[in-house]
N, C-alpha and C. Protein backbone atom coordinates (compact mmCIF):
# COMPACT_ATOMS: atom_id res chain seq x y z
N UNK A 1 9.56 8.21 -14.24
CA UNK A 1 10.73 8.43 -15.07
C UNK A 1 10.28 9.15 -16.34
N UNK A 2 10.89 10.58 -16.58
CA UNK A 2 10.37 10.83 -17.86
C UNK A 2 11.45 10.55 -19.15
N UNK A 3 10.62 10.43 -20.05
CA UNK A 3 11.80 9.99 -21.53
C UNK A 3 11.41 10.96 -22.10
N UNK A 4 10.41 12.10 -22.14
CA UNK A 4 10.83 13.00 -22.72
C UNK A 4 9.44 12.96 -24.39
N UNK A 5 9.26 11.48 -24.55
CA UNK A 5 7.82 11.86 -25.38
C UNK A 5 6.51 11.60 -24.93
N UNK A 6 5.56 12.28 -25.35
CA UNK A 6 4.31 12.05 -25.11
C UNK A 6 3.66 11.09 -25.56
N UNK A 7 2.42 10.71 -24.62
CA UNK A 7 1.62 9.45 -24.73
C UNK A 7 0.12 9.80 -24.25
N UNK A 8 -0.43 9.01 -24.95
CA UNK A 8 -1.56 9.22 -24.46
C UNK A 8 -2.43 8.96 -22.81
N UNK A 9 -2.96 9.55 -22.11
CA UNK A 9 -3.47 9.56 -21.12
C UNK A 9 -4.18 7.97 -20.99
N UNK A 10 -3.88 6.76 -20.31
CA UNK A 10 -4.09 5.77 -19.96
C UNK A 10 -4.38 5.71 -18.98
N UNK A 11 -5.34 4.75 -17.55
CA UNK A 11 -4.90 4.30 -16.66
C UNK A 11 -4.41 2.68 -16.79
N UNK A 12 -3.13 3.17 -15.91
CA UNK A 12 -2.43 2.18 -16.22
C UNK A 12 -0.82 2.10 -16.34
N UNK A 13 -0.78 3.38 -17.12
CA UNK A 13 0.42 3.81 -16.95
C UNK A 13 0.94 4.19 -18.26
N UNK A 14 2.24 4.32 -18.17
CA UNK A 14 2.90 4.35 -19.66
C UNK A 14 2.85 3.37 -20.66
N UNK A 15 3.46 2.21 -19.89
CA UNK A 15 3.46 1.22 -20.37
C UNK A 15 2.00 0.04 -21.52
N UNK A 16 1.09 1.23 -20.84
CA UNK A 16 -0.46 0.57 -21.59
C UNK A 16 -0.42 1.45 -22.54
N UNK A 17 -0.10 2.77 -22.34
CA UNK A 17 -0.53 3.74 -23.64
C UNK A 17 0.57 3.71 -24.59
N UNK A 18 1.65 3.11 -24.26
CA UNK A 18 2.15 2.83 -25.54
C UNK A 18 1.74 1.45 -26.49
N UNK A 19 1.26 0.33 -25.85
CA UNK A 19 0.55 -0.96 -25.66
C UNK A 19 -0.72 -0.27 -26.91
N UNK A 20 -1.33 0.68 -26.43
CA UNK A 20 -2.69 1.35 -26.73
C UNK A 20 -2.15 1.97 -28.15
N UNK A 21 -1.63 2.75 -28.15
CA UNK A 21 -1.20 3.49 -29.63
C UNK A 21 -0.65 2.61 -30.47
N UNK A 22 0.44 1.29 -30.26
CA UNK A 22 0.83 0.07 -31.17
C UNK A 22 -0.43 -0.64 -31.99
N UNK A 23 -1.48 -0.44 -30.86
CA UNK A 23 -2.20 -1.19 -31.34
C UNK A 23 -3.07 -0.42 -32.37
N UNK A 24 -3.28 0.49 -31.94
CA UNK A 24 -3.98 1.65 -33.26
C UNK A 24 -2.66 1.76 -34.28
N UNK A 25 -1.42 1.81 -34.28
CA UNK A 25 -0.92 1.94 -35.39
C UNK A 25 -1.22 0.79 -36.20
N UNK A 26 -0.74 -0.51 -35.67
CA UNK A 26 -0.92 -1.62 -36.29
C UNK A 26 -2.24 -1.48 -37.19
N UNK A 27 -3.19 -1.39 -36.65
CA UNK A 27 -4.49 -1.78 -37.12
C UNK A 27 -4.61 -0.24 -38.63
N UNK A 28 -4.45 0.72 -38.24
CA UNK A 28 -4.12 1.56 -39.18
C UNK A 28 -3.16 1.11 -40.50
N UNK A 29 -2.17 0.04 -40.26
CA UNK A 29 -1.17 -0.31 -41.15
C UNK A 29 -1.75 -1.35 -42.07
N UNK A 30 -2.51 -1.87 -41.36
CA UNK A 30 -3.46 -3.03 -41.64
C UNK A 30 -4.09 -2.76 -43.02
N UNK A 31 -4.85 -1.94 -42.66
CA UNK A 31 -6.33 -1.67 -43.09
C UNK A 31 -5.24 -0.51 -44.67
N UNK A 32 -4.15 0.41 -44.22
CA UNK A 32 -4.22 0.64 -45.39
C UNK A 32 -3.35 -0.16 -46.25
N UNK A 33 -3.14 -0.91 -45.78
CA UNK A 33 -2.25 -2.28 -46.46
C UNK A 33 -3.09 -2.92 -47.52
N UNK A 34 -4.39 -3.15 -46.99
CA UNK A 34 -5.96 -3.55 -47.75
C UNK A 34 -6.17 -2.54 -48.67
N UNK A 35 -6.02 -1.29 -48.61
CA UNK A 35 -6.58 -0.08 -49.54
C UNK A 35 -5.53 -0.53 -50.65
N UNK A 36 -4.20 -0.08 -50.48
CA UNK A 36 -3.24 -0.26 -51.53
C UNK A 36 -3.27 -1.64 -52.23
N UNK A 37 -3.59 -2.96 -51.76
CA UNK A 37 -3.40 -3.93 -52.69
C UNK A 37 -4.96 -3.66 -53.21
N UNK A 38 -5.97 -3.33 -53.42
CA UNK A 38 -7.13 -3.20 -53.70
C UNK A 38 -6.49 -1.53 -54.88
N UNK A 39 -5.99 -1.05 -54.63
CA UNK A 39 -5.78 0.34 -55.43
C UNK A 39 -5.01 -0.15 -56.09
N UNK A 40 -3.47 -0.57 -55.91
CA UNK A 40 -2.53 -0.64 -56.85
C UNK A 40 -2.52 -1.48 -57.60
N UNK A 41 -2.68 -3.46 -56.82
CA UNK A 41 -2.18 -4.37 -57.40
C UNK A 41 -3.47 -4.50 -58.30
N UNK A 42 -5.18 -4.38 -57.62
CA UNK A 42 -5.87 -4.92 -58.78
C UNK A 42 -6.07 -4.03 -59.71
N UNK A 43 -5.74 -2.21 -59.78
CA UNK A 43 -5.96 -1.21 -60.27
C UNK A 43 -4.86 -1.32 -61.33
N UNK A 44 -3.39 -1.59 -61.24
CA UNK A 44 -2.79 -1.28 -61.94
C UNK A 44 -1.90 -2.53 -62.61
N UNK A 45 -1.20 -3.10 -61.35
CA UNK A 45 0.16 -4.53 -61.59
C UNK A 45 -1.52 -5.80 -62.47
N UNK A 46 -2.12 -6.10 -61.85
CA UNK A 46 -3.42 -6.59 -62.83
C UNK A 46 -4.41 -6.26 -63.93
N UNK A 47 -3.92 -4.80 -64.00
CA UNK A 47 -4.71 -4.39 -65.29
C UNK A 47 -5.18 -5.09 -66.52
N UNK A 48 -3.89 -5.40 -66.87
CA UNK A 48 -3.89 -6.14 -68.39
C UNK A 48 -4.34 -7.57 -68.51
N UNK A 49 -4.51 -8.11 -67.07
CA UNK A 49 -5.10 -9.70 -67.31
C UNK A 49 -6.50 -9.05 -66.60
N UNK A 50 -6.93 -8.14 -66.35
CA UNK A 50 -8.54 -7.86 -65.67
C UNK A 50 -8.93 -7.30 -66.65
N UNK A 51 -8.41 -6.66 -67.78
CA UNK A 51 -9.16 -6.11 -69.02
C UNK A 51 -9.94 -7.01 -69.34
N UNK A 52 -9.46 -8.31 -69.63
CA UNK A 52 -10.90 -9.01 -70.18
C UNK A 52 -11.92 -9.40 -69.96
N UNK A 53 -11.89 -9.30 -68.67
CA UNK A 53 -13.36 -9.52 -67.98
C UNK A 53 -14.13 -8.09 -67.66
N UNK A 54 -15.17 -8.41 -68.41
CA UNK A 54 -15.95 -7.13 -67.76
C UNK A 54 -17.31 -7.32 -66.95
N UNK A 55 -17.54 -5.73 -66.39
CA UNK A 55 -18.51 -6.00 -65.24
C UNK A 55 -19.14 -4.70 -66.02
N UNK A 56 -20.52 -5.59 -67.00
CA UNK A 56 -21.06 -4.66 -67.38
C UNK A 56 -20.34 -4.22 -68.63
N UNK A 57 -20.32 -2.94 -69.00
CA UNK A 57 -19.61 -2.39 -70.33
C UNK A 57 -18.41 -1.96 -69.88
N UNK A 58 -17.80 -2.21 -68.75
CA UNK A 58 -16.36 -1.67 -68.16
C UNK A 58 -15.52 -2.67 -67.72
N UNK A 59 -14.39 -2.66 -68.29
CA UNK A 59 -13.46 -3.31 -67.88
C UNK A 59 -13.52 -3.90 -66.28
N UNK A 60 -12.98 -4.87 -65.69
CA UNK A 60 -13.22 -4.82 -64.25
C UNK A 60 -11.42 -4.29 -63.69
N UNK A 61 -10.59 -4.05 -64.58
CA UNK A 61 -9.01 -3.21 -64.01
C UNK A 61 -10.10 -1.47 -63.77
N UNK A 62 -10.51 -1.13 -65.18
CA UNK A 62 -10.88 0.19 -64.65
C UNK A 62 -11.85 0.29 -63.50
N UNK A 63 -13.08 -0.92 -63.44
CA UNK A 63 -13.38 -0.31 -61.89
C UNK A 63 -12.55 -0.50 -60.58
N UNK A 64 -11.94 -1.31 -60.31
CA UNK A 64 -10.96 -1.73 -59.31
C UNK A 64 -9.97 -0.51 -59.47
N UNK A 65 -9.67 0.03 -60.32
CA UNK A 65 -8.63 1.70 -60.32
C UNK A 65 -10.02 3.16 -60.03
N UNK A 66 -10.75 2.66 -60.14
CA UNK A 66 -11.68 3.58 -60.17
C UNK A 66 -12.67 3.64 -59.22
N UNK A 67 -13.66 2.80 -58.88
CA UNK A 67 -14.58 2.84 -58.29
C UNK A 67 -14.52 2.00 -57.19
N UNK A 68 -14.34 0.86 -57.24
CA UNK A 68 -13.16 -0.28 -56.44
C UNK A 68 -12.52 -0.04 -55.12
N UNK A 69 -11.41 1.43 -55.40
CA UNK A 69 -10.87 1.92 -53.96
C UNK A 69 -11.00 2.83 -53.54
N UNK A 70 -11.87 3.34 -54.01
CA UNK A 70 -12.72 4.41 -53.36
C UNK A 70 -13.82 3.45 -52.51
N UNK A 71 -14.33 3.30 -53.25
CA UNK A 71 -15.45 1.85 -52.59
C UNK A 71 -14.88 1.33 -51.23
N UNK A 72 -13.78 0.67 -51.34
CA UNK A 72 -12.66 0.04 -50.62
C UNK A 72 -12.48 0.99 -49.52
N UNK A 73 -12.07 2.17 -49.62
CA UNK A 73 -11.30 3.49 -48.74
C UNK A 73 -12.62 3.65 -47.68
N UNK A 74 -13.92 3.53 -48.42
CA UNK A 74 -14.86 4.20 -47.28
C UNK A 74 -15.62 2.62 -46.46
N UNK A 75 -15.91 1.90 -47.30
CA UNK A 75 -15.71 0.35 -46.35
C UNK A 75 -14.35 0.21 -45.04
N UNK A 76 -13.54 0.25 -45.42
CA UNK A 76 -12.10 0.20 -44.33
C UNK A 76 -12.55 1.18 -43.20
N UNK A 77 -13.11 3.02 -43.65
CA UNK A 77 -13.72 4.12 -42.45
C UNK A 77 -14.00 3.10 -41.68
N UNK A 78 -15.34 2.20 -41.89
CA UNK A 78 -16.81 1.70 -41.21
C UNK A 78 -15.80 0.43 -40.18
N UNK A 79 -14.89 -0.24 -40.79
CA UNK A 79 -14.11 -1.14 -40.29
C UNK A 79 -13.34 -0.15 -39.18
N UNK A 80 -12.24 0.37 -39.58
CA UNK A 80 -11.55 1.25 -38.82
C UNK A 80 -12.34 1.66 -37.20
N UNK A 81 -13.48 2.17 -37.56
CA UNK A 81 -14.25 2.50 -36.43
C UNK A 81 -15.14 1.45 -35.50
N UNK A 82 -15.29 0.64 -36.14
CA UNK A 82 -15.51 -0.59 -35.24
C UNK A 82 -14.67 -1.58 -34.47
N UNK A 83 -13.60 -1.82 -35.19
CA UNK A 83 -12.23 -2.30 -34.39
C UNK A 83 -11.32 -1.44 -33.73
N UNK A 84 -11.89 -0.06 -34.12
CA UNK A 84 -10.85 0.87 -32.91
C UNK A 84 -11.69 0.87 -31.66
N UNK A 85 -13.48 0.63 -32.00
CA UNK A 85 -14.28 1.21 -30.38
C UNK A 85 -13.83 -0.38 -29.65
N UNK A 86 -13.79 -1.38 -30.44
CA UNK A 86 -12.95 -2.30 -29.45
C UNK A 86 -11.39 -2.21 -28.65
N UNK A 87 -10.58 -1.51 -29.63
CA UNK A 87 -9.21 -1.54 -28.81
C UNK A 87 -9.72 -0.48 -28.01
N UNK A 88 -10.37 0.60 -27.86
CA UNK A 88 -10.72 1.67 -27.22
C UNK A 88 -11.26 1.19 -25.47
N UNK A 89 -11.82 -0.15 -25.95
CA UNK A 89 -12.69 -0.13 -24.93
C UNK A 89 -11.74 -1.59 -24.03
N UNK A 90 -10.80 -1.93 -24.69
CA UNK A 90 -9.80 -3.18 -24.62
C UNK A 90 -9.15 -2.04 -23.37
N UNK A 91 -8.53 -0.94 -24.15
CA UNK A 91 -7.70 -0.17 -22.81
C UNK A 91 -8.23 0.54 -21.96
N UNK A 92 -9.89 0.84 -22.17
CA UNK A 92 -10.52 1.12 -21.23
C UNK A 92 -9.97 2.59 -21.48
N UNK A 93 -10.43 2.99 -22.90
CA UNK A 93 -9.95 4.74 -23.13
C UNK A 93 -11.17 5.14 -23.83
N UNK A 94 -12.37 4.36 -23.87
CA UNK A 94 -13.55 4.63 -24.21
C UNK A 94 -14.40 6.00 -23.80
N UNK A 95 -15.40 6.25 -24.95
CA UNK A 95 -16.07 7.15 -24.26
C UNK A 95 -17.06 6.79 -23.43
């Protein structure tokens, strides 16, 4: 039966590769769900009660806006790619 959108090549059928892409969205939603409360809430909505603690001669709001989610963004890569070669290998779409 066609519906007309594309999916990724599964065996299994349709029904897995849409199964297969939920699950990479999810996990994508996840992870930048983690970036943004790490960017926004401790970077910005916490600023003014993280000013007083510092790490070193810097505020710990400015590293958490600064160094923090960037830090954060490339930790999540290393995650991202280890829990995708599992769903990868969950649907058996591995290399």
């Amino acid at each position: 039966m066609a519906t007309g959108r594309k999916v990724a090549v599964v065996e299994g059928g349709e029904e897995k590769a849409i199964a297969y892409w939920k699950a990479n969205v999810r996990l994508i939603f996840i992870l930048l769900a983690i970036w943004a409360l790490v960017s926004y809430v401790a970077g910005i909505i916490l600023a003014r009660p993280l000013v007083t603690i510092n790490l070193g001669q810097v505020p710990l709001s400015f590293w958490f806006a600064h160094q923090g989610s960037m830090i954060t963004f490339v930790v999540l890569i290393f995650v991202y790619a280890k829990l995708m070669d599992g769903i990868d290998n969950k649907f058996d779409v591995h290399e």
